[in-house]
N, C-alpha and C. Protein backbone atom coordinates (compact mmCIF):
# COMPACT_ATOMS: atom_id res chain seq x y z
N UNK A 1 0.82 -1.19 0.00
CA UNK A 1 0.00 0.00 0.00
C UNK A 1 0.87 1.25 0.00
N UNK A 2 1.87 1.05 0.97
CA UNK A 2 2.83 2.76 0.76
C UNK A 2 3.59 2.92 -0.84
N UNK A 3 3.65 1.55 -1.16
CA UNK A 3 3.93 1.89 -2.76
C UNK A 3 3.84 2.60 -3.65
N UNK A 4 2.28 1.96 -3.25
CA UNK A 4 0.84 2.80 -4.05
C UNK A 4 0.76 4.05 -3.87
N UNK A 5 1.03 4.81 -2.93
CA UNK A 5 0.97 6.00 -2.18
C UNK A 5 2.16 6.45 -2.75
N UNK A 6 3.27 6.12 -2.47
CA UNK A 6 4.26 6.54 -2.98
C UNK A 6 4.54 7.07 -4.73
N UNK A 7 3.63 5.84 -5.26
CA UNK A 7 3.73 5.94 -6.34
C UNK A 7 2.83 7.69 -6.85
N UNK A 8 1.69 7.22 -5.96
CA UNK A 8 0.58 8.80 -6.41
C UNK A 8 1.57 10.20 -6.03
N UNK A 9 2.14 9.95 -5.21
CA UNK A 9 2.41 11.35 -4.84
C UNK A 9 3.90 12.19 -5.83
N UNK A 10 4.02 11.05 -6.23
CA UNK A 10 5.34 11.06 -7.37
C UNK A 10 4.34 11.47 -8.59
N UNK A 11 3.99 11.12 -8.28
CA UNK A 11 2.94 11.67 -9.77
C UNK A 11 2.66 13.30 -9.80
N UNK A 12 1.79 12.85 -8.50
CA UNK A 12 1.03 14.33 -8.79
C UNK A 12 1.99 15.57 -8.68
N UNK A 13 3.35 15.04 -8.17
CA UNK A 13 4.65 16.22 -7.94
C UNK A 13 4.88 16.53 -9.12
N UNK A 14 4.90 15.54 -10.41
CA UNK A 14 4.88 15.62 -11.98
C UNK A 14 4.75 16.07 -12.53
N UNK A 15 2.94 16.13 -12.10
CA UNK A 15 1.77 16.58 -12.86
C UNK A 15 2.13 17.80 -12.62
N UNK A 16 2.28 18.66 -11.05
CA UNK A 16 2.18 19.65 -11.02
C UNK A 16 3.52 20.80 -11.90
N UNK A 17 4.45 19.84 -11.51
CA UNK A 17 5.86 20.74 -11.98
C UNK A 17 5.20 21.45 -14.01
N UNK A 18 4.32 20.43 -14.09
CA UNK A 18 4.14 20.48 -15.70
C UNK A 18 3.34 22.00 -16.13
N UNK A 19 2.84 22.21 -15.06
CA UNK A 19 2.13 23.54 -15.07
C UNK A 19 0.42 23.18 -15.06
N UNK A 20 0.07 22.21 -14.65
CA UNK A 20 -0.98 21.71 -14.20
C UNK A 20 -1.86 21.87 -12.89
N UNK A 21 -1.06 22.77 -12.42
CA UNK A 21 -1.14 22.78 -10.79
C UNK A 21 -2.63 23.73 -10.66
N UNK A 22 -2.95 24.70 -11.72
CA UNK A 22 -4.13 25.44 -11.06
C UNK A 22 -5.46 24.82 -11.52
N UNK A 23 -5.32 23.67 -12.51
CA UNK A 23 -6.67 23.13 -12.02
C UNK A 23 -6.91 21.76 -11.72
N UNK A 24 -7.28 21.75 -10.01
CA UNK A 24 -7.57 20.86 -9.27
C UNK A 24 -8.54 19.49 -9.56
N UNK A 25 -9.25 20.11 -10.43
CA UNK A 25 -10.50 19.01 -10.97
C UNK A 25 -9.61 18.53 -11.97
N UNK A 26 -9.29 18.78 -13.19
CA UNK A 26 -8.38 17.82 -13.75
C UNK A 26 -7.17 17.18 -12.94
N UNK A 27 -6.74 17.58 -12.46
CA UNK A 27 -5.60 16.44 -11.48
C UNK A 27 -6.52 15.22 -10.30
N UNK A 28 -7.48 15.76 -10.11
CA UNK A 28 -8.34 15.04 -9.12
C UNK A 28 -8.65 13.77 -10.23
N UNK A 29 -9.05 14.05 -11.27
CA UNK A 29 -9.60 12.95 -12.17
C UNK A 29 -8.16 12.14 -13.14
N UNK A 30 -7.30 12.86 -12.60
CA UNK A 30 -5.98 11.57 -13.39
C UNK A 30 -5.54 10.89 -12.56
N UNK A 31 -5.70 11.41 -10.53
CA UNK A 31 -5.78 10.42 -9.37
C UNK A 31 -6.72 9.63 -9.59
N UNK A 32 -8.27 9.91 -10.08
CA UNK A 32 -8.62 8.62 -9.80
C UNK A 32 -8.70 7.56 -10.52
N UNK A 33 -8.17 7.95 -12.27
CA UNK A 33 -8.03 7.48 -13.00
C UNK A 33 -7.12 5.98 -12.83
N UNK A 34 -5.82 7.01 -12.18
CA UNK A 34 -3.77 6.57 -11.78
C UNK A 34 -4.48 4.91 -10.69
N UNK A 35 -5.32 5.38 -9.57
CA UNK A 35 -5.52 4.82 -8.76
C UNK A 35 -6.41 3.88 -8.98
N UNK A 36 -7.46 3.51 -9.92
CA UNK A 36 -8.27 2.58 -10.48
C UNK A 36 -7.46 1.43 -11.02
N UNK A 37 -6.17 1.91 -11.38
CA UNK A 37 -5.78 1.13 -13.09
C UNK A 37 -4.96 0.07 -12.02
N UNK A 38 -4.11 1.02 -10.90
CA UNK A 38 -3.29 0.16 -9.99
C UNK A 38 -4.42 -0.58 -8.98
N UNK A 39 -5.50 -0.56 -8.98
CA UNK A 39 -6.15 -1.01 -7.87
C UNK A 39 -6.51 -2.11 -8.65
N UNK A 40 -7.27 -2.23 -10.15
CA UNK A 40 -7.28 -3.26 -10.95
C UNK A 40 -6.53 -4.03 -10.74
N UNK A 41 -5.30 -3.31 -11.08
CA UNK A 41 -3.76 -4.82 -11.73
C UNK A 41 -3.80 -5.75 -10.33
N UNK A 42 -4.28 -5.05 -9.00
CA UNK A 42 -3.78 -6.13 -7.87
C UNK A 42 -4.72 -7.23 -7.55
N UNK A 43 -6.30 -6.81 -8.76
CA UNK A 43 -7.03 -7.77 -8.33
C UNK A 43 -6.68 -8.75 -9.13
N UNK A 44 -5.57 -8.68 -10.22
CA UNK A 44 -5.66 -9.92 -11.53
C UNK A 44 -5.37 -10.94 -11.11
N UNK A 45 -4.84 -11.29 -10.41
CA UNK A 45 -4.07 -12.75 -10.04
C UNK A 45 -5.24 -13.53 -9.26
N UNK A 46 -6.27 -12.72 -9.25
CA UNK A 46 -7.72 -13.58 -8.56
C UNK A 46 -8.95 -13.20 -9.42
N UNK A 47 -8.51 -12.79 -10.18
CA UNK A 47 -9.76 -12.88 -11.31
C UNK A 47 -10.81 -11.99 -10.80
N UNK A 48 -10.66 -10.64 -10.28
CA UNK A 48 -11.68 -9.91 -9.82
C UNK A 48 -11.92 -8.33 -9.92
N UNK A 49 -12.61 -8.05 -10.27
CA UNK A 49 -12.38 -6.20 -10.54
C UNK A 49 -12.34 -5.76 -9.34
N UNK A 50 -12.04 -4.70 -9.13
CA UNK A 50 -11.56 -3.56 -8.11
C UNK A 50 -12.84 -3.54 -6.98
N UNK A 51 -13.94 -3.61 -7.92
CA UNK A 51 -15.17 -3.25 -6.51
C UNK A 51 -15.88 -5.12 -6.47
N UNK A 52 -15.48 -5.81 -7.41
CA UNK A 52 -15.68 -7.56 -6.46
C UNK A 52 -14.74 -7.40 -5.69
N UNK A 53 -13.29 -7.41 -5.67
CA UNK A 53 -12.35 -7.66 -4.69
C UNK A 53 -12.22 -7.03 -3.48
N UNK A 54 -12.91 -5.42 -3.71
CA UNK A 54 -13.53 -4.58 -2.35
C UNK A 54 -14.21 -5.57 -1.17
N UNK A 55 -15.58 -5.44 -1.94
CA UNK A 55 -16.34 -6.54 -1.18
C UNK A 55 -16.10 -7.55 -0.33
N UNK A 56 -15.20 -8.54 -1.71
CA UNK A 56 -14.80 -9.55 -1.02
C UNK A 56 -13.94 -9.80 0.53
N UNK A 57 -12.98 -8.18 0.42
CA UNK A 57 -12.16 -8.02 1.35
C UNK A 57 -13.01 -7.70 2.38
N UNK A 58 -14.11 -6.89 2.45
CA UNK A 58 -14.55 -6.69 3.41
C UNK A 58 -15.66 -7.55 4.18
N UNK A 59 -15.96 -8.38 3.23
CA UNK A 59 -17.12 -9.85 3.72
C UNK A 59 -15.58 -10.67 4.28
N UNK A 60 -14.45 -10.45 4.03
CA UNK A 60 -13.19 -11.37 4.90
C UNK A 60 -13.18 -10.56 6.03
N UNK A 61 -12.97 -9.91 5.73
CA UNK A 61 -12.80 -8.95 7.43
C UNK A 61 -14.13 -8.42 8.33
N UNK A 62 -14.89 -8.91 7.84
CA UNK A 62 -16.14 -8.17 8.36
C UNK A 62 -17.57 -9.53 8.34
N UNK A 63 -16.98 -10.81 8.75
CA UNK A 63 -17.95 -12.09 8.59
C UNK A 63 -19.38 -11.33 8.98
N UNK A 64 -20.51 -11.74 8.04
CA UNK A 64 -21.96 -11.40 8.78
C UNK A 64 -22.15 -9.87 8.37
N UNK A 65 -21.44 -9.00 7.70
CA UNK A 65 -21.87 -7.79 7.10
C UNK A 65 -22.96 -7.90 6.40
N UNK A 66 -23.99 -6.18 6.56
CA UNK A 66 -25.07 -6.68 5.27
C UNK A 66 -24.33 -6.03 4.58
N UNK A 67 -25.28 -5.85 3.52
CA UNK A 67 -25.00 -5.46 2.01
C UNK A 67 -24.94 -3.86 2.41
N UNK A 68 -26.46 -3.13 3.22
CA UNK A 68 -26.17 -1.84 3.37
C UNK A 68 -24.91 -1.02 4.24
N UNK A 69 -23.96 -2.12 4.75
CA UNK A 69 -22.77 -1.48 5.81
C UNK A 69 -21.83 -1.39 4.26
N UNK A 70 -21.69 -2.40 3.22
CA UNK A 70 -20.78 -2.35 2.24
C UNK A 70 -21.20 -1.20 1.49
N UNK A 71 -22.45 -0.56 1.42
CA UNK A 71 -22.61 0.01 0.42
C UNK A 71 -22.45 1.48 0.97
N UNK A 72 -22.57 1.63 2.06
CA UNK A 72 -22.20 2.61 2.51
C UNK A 72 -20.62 3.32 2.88
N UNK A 73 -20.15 1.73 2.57
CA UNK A 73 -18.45 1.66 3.63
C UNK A 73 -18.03 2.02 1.79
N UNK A 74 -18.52 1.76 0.43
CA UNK A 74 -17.48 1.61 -0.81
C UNK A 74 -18.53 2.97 -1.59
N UNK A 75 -19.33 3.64 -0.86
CA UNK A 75 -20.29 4.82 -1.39
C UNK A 75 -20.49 4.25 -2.60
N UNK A 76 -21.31 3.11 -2.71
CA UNK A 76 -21.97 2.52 -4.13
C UNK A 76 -23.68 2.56 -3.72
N UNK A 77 -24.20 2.45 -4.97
CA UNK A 77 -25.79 2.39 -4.51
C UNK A 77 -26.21 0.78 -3.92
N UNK A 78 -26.97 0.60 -3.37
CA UNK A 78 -27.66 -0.60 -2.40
C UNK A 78 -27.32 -1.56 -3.66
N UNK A 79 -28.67 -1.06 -4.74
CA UNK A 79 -28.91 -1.99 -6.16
C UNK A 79 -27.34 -2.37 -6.51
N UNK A 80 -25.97 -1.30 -6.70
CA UNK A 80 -24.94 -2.00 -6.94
C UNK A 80 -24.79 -2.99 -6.30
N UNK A 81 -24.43 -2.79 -5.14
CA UNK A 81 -23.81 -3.42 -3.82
C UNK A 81 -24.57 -5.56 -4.63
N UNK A 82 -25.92 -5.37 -4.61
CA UNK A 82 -26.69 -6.63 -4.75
C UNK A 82 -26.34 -7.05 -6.12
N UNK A 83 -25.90 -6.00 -6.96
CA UNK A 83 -25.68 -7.06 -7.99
C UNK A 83 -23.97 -7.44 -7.80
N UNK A 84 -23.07 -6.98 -7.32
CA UNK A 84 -22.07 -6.97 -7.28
C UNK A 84 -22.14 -8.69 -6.63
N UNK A 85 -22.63 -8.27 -5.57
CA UNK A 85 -23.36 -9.31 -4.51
C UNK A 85 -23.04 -10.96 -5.20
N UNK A 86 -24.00 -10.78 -6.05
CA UNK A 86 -24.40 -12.13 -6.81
C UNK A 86 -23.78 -12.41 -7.66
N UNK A 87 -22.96 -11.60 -8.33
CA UNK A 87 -21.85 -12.06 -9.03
C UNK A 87 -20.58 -12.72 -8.68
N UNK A 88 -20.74 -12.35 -6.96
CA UNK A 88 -19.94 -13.17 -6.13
C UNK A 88 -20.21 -14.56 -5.81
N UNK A 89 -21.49 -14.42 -5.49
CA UNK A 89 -22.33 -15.75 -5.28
C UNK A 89 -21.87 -16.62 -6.09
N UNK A 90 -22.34 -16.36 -7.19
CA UNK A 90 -22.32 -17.16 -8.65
C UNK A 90 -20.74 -17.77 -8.71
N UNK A 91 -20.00 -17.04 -7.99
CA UNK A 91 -18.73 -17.52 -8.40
C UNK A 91 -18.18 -18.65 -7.70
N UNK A 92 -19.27 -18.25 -6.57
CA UNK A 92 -18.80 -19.19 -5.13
C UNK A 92 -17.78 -18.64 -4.48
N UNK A 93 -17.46 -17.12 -4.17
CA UNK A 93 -16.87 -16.89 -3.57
C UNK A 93 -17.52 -16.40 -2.24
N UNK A 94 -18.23 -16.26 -2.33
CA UNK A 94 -19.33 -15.79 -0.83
C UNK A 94 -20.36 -16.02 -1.35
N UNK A 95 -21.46 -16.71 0.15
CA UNK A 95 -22.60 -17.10 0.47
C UNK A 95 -23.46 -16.39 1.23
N UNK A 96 -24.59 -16.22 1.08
CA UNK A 96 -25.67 -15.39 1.46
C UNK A 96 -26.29 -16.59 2.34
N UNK A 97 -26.84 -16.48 3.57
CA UNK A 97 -27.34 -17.41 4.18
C UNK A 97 -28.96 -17.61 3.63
N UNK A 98 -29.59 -18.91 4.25
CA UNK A 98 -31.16 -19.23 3.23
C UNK A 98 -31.74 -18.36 4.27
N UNK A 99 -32.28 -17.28 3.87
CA UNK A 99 -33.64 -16.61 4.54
C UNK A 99 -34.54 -16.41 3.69
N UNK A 100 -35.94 -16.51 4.23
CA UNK A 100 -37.38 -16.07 3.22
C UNK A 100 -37.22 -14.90 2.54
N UNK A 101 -38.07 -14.72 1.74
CA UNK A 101 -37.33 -13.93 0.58
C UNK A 101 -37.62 -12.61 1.48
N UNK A 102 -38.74 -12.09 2.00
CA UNK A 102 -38.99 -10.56 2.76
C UNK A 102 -37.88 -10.19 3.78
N UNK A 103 -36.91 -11.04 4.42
CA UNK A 103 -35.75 -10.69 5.33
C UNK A 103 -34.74 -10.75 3.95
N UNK A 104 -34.73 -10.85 2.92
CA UNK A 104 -33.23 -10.71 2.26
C UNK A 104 -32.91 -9.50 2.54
N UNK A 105 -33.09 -8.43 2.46
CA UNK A 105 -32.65 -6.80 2.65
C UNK A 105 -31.90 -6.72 3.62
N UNK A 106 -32.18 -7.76 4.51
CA UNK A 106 -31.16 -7.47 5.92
C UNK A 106 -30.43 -8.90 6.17
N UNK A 107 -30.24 -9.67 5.45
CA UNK A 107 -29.67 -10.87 5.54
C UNK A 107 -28.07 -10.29 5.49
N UNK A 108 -27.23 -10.95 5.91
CA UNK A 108 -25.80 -11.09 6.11
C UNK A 108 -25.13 -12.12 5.36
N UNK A 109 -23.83 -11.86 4.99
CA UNK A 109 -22.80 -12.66 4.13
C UNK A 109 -21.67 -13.42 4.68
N UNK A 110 -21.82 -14.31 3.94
CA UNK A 110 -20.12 -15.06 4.64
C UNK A 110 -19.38 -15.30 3.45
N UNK A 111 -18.42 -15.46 3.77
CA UNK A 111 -17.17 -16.27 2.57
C UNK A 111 -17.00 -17.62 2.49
N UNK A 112 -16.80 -18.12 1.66
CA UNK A 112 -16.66 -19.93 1.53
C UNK A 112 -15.35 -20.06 1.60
């Protein structure tokens, strides 16, 4: 992670020397650009994009989370969060426990 950090701040020292420095909204959007592409490459070796591998990390560290603590903890909408959800499922990388269908909204996750 200080890599990663390391790496951004080398950048944006870059960016700025270049004469880029007075507008903030374009440098804000080549951080989050810089920071997507490296957050990708670390999910490759597990076959997962940046916001499955979010998740996943946090259904590891966080056994029994719902969906609305993730969606709030990665500022994605609920509806993301559930489809993200099931694409996990599907993979068999995390399990949703069997509840009737009217408690799913508040049902909790585990990892296999």
């Amino acid at each position: 992670m200080e890599l990663l950090i390391d790496r951004l701040v080398d950048f944006t020292f870059k960016f700025m020397k270049n004469g880029y420095s007075a507008s903030l909204y374009i440098l804000s959007g080549v951080l989050a650009r810089k920071t997507e592409r490296l957050a990708n490459k670390s999910f490759v070796p597990v076959k997962l994009t940046e916001s499955l591998g979010l998740i996943f990390l946090l259904v590891v560290e966080n056994p029994g989370i719902q969906p609305i603590a993730i969606s709030k903890q990665l500022q994605l909408s609920p509806s993301t969060i559930t489809r993200l959800i099931d694409k996990l499922e599907k993979r068999k990388t995390i399990a949703k426990p069997n509840v009737p269908f009217f408690c799913q909204a508040k049902s909790s996750i585990s990892y296999l």
